[in-house]
Protein backbone atom coordinates (compact mmCIF):
# COMPACT_ATOMS: atom_id res chain seq x y z
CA UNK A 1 0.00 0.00 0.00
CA UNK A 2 1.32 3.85 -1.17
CA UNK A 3 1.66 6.09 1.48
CA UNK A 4 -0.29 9.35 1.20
CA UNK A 5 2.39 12.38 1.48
CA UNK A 6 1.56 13.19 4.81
CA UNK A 7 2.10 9.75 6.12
CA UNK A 8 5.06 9.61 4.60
CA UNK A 9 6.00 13.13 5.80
CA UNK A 10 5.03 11.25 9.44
CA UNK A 11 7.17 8.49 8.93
CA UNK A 12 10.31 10.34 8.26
CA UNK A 13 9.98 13.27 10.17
CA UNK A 14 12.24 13.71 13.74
CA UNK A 15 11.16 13.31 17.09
CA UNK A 16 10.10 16.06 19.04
CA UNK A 17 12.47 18.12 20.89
CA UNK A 18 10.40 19.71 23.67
CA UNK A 19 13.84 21.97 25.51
CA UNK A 20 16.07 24.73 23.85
CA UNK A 21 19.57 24.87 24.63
CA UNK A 22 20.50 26.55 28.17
CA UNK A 23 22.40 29.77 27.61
CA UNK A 24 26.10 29.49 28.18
CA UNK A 25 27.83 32.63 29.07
CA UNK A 26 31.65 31.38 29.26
CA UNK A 27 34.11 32.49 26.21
CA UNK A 28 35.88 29.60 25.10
CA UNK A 29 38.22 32.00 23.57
CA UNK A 30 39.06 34.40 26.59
CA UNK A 31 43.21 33.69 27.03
CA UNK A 32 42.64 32.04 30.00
CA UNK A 33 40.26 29.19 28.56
CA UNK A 34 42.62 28.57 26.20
CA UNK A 35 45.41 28.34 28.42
CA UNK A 36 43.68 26.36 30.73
CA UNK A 37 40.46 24.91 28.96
CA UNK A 38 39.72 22.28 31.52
CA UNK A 39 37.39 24.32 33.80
CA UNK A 40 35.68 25.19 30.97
CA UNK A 41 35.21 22.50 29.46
CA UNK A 42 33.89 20.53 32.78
CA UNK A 43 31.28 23.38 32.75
CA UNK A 44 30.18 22.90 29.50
CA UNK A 45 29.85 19.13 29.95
CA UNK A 46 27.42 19.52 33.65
CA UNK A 47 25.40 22.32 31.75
CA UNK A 48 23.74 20.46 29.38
CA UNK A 49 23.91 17.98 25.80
CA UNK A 50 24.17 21.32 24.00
CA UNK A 51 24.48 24.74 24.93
CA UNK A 52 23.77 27.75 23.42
CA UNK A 53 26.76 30.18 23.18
CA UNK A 54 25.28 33.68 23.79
CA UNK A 55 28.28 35.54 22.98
CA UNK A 56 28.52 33.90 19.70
CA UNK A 57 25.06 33.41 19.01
CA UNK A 58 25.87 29.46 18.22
CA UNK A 59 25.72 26.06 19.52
CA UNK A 60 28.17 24.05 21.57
CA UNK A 61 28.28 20.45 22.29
CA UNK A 62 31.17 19.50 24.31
CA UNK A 63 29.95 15.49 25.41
CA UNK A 64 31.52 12.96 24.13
CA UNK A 65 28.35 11.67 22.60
CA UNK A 66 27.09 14.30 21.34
CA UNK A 67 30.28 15.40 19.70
CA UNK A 68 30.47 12.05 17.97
CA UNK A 69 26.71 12.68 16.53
CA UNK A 70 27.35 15.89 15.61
CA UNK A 71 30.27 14.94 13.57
CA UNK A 72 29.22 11.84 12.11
CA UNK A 73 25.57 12.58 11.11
CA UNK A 74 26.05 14.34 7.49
CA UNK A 75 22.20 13.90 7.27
CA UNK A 76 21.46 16.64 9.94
CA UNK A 77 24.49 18.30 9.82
CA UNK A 78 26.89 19.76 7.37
CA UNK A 79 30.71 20.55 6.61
CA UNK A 80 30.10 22.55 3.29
CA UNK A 81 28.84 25.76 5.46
CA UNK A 82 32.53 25.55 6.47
CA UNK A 83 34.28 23.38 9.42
CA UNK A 84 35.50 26.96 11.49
CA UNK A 85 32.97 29.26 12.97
CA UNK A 86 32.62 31.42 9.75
CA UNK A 87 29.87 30.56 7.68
CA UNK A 88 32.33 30.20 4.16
CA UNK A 89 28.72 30.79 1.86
CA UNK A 90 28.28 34.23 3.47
CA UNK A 91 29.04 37.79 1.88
CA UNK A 92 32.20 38.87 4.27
CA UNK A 93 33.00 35.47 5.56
CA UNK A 94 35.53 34.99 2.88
CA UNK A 95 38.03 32.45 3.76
CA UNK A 96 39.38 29.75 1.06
CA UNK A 97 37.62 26.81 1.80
CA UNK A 98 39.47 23.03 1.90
CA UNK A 99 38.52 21.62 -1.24
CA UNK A 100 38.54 18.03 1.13
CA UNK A 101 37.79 18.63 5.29
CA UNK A 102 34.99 21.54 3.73
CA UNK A 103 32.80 19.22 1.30
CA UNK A 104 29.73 16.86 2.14
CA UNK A 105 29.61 13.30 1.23
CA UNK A 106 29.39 11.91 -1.75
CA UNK A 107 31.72 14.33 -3.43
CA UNK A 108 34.04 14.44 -0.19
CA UNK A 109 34.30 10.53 -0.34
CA UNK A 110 35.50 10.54 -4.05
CA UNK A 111 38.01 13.56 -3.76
CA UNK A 112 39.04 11.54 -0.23
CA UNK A 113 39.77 8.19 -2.19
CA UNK A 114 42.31 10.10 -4.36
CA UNK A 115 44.21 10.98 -1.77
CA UNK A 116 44.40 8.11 0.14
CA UNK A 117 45.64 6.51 -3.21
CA UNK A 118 48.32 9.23 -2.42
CA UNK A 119 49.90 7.43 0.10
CA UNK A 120 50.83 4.13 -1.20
CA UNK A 121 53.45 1.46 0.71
CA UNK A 122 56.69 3.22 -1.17
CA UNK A 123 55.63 6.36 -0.39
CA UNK A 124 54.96 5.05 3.61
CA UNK A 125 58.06 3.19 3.51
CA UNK A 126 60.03 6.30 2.49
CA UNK A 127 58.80 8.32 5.48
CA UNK A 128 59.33 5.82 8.08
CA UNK A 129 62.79 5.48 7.36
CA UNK A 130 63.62 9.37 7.00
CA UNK A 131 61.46 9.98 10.59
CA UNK A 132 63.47 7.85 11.99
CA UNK A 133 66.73 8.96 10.75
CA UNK A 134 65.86 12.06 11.49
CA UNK A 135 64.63 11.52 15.17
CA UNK A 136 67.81 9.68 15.50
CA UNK A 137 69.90 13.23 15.11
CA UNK A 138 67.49 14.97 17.36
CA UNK A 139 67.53 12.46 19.73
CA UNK A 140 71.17 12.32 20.01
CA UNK A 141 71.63 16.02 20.05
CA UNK A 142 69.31 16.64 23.01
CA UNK A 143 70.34 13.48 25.06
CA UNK A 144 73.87 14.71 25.12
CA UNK A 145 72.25 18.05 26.44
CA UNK A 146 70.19 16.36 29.74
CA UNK A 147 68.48 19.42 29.86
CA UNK A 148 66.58 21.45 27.21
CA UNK A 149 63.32 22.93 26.00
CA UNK A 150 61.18 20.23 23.96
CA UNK A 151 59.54 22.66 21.63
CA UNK A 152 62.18 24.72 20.63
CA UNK A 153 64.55 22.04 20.62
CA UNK A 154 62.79 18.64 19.62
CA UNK A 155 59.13 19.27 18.33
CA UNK A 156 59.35 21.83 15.64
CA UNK A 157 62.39 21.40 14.19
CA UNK A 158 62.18 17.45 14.35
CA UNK A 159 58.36 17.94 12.52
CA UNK A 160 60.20 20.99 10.01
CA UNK A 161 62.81 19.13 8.77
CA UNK A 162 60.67 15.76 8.57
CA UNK A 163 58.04 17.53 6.67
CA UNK A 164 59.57 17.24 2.96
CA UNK A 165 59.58 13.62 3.69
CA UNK A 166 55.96 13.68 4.18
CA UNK A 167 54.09 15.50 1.90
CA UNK A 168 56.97 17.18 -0.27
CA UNK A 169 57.18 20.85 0.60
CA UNK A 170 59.93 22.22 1.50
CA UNK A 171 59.32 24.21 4.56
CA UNK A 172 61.60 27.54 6.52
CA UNK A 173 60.74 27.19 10.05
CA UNK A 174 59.46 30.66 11.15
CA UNK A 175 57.83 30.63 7.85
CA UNK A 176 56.12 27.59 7.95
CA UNK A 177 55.38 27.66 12.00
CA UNK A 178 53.60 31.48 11.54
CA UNK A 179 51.38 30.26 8.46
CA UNK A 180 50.26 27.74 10.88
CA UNK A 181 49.38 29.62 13.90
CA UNK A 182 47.58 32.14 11.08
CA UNK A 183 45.56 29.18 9.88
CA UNK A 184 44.44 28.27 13.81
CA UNK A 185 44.03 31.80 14.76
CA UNK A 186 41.67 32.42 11.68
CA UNK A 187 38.86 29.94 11.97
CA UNK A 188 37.84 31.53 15.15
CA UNK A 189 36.63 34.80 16.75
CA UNK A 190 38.57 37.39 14.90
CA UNK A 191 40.01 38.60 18.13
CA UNK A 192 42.91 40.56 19.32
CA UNK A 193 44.88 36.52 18.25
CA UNK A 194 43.45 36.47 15.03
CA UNK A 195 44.85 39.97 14.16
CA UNK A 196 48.23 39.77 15.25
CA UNK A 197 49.05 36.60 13.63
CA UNK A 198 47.51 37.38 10.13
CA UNK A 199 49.69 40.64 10.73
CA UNK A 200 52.61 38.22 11.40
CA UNK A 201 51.75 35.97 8.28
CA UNK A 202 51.25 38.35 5.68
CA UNK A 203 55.20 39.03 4.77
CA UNK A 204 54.77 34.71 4.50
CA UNK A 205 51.93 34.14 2.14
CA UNK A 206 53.52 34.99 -1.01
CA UNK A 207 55.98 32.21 0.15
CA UNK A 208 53.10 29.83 1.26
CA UNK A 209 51.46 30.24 -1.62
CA UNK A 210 54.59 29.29 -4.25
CA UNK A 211 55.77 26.50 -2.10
CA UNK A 212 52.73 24.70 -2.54
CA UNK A 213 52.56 24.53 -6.10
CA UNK A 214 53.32 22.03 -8.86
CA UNK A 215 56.78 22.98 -9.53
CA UNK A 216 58.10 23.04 -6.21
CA UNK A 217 57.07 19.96 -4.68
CA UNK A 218 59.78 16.67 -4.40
CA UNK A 219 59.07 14.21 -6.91
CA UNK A 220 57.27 10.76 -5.70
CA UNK A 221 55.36 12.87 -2.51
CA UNK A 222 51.90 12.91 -1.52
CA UNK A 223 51.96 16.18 -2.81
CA UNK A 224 53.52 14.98 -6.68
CA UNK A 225 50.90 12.45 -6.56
CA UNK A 226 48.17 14.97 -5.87
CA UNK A 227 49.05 16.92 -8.77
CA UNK A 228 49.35 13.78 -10.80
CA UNK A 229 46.23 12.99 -10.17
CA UNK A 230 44.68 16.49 -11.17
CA UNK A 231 46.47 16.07 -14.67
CA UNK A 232 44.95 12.55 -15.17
CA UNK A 233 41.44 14.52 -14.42
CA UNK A 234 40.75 12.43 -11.02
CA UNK A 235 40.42 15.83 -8.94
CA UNK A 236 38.93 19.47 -9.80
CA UNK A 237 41.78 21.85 -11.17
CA UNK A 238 42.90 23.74 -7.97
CA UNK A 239 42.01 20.94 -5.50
CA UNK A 240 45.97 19.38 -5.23
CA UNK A 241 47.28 22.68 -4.60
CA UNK A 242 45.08 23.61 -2.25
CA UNK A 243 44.79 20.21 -0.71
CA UNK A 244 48.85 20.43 -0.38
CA UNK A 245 48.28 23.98 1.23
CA UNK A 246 45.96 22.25 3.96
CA UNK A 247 48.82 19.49 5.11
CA UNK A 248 50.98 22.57 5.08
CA UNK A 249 48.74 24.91 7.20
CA UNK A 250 47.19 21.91 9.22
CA UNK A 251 49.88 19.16 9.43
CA UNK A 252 53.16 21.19 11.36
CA UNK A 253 51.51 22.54 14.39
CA UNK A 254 49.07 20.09 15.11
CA UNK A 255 51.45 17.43 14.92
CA UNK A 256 54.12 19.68 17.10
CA UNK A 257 51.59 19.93 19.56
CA UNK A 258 50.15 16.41 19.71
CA UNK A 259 54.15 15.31 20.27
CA UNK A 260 55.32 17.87 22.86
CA UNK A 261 51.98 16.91 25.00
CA UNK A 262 52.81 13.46 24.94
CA UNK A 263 56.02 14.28 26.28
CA UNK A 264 55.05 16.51 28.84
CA UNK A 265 53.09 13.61 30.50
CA UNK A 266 55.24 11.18 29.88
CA UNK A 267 57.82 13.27 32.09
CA UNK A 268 54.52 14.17 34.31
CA UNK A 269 54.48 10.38 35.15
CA UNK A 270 57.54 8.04 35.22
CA UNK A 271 55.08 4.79 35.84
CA UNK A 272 54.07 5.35 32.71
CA UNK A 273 57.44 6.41 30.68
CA UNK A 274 58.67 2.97 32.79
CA UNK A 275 56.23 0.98 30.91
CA UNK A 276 57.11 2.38 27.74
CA UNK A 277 60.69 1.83 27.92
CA UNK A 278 60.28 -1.71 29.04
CA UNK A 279 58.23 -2.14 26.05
CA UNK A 280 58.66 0.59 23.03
CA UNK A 281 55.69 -0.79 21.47
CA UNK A 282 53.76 1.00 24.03
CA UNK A 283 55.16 4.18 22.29
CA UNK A 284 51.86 4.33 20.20
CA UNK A 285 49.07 3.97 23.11
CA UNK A 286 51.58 6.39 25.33
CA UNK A 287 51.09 9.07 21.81
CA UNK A 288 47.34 8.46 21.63
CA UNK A 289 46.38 8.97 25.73
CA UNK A 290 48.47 12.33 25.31
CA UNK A 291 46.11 13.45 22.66
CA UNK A 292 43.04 12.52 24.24
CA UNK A 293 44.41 14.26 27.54
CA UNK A 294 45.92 17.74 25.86
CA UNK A 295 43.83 17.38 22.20
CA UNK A 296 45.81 19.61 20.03
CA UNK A 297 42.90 20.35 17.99
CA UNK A 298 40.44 21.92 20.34
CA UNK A 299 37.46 23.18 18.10
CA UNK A 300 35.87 22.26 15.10
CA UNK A 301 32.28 23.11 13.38
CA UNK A 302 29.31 21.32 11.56
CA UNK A 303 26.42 23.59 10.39
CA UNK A 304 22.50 22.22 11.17
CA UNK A 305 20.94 21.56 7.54
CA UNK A 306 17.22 22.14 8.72
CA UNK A 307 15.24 21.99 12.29
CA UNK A 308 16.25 19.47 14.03
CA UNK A 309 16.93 18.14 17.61
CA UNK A 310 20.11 16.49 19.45
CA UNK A 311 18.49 14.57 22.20
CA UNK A 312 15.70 16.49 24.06
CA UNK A 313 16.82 19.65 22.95
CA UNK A 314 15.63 21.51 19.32
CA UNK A 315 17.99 22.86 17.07
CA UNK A 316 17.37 26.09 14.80
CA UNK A 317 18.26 25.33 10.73
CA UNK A 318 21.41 26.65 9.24
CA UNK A 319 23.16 27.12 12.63
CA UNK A 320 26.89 26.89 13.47
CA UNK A 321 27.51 23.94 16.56
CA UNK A 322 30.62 24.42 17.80
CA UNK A 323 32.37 20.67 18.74
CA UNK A 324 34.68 20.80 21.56
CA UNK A 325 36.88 17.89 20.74
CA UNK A 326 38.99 18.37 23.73
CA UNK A 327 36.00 18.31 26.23
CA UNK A 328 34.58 15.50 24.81
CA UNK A 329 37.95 13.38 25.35
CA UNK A 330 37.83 14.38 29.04
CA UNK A 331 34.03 13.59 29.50
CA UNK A 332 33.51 11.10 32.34
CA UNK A 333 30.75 9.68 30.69
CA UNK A 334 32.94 7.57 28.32
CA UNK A 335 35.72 7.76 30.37
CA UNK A 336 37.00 6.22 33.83
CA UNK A 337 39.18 8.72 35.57
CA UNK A 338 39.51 10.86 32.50
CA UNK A 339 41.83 13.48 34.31
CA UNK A 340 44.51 10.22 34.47
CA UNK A 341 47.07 9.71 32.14
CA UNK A 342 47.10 6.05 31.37
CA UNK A 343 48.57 4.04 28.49
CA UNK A 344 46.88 1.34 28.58
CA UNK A 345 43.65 2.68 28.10
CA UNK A 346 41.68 1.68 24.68
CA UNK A 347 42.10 4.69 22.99
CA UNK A 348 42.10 4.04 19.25
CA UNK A 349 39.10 4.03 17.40
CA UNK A 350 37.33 5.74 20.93
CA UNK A 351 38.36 9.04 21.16
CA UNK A 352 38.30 11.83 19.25
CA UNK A 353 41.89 13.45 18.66
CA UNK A 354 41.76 12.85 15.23
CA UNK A 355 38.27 13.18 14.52
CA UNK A 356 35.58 10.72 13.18
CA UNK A 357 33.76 9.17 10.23
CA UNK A 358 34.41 10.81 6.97
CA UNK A 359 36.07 13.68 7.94
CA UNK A 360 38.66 12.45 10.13
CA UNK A 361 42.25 13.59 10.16
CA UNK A 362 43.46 12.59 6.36
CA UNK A 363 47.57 13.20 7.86
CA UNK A 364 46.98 11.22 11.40
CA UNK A 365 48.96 8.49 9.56
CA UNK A 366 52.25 10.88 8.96
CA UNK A 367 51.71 11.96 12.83
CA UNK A 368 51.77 8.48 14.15
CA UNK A 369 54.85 7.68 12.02
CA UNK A 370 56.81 10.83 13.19
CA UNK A 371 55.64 10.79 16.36
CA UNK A 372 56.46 6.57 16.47
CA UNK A 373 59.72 8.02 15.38
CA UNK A 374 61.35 10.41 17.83
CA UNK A 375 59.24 8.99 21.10
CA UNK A 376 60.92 5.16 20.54
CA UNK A 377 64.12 7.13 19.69
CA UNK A 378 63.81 9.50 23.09
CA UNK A 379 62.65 6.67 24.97
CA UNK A 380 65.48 4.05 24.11
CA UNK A 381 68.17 6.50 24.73
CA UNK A 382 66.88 7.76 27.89
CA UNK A 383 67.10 6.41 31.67
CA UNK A 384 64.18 8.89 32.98
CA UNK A 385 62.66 11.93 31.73
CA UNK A 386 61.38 14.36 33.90
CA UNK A 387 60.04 18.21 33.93
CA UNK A 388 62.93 20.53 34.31
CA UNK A 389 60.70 23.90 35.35
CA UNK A 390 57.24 23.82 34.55
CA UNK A 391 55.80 23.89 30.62
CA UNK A 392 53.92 27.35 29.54
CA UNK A 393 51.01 27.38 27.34
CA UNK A 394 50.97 29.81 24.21
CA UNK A 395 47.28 30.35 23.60
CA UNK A 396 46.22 30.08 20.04
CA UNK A 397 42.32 30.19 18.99
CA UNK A 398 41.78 27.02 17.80
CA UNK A 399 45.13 24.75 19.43
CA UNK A 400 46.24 23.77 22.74
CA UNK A 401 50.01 24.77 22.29
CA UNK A 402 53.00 24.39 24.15
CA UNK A 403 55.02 27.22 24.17
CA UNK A 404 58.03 26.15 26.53
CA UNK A 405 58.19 22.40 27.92
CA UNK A 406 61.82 22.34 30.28
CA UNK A 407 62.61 18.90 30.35
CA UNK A 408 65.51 17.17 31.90
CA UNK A 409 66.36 13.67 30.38
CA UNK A 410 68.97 11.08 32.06
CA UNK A 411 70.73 8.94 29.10
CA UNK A 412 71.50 5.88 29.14
């Protein structure tokens, strides 16, 4: 038997949402909350599923839950209205969109496919075995030093200098590190951050925007391969190039974050370095619990297609929700003792440091294999680690960055 259209309308239409969203008057992007997001983020959680942000005049979800719906429901909610708190199809909201992390399924999945196809074994291979060269000389250099600052002196150049390797651009280290706090500055509240670092960037973007073209990537990268593709027609003209710009942008300081974390609570608790230097294939679970503790990337966005509801609570149509990734992999509703740094908890595939579904991090491969890298190569060549002075936070809109980590290493 047919349906009639309104039965059918009954059939498909959502459950109703009888609460709106409490009003919730913190600014996630006040210096101290991003210095020190955790109180925050625990107030976000106890308010409610989702909030409304009244300074913003946008949703928030920061459960772990809810975070995962949001971000996994391309039915209800979108990436194509942009995936930072700018709405990218707006007059004045101008902002050059990913052609990848900013496009809805199907076309997302196709464009996605190509660049997975980017990264084959030889190309994997290759990168392994520079990373750990390379973490090798780092290593060395800063063992022989027993004491020394981890970002200045490990994390960004080890993930500069490893980056050609990677994704075949060829990166100068203020250059490269000040295009990348531009890009997580910009996707935010243009504050007093956002201003001085695209002041800082601009002398930069002619070089940004040469280094990630055709002619000036290394043969046989992911980046080569991108362009390749484009020539044989597989992607849009424009989309390698701009693709290449996002690993650039999105692939340094997220990955020099996720690393210096990791070692900050490694030295925070020697139980746990102990157990990864009796066994260095704990390296990898030690690297995943420090990004579900400190989640380098703190914030990302999904637009509501229509009315809708998340829970009890209705949602207004074509409305940024704010997704607090970092709260959510604190929430003691998935987690025992979330506050506890603990490497043997089952991390993978559970949290959500590198995002989820579709639109999950495309580089978290070339992180695990750097970061695999120079934590077995720190670990085997040290007795103990251990904080020096305490590690200072540099607050960036859309990052939780360390911007000095002392650390005082024993060798072998």
């Amino acid at each position: 038997m047919q349906l009639d259209s309104e039965a059918e309308a009954a059939v498909h239409a959502e459950p109703v949402a009888t609460l709106d969203p409490p009003a919730f008057d913190w600014d996630p992007w006040a210096i101290e909350n991003l210095v020190d997001p955790y109180p925050m983020h625990k107030a976000l959680r106890d308010a409610a599923p989702i909030v409304w942000l009244s300074k913003y005049d946008m949703y928030a979800v920061g459960r772990h839950e809810e975070c995962k719906t949001v971000l996994s429901d391309y039915s209800r909610f979108m990436t194509s209205a942009g995936t930072s708190m700018q709405d990218i199809r707006k007059p004045g909201k101008f902002r050059i969109p990913s052609r990848l992390q900013e496009v809805d399924p199907p076309k997302h999945t196709q464009i996605r496919s190509v660049v997975t196809r980017a990264m084959p074994p030889t190309v994997i291979r290759r990168m392994r075995d520079f990373f750990e060269a390379r973490a090798a000389e780092v290593a060395g250099r800063v063992l022989a030093m027993g004491t020394f600052d981890a970002v200045d002196q490990v994390t960004e150049p080890y993930v500069i200098s490893a980056f050609p390797a990677a994704v075949g651009v060829r990166l100068e280290r203020k250059a490269a590190l000040t295009i990348a706090e531009m890009r997580f500055n910009q996707s935010c509240p243009h504050n007093e951050l956002y201003h001085k670092a695209m002041k800082a960037a601009e002398p930069y973007l002619p070089w940004f925007d040469e280094a990630c073209q055709r002619h000036n990537v290394e043969p046989g990268s992911i980046a080569d391969l991108l362009f390749q593709a484009e020539e044989a027609g597989q992607l849009e003209e424009g989309v390698a190039s701009n693709i290449t710009r996002s690993f650039v942008g999105g692939g340094v300081d997220s990955t020099i974050s996720a690393i210096g974390h990791t070692l900050h609570h490694l030295a925070r608790n020697p139980d746990q370095f102990a157990l990864v230097k009796a066994d260095l294939k704990k390296v990898r679970p030690a690297f995943e619990e420090g990004i579900r503790m400190d989640t380098p990337f703190q914030f990302t966005w999904r637009t509501t297609i229509r009315d809708t509801h998340l829970g009890d609570y209705r949602l207004a149509g074509d409305t940024k929700v704010t997704v607090l990734l970092g709260a959510a992999n604190r929430d003691p509703r998935r987690w025992d003792d979330p506050e506890r740094y603990d490497i043997s908890r089952e991390t993978v595939g559970n949290y959500l440091g590198f995002g989820v579904a579709d639109h999950n991090c495309v580089g978290q491969m070339i992180a695990r294999l750097e970061a695999d890298a120079i934590l077995t190569a720190l670990a085997r060549g040290a007795r103990s680690i251990e904080l020096a002075d305490e590690p200072v936070y540099r607050p960036v809109n859309q990052m939780r960055m360390l911007g000095r980590l002392p650390l005082r290493i024993v060798p072998e």
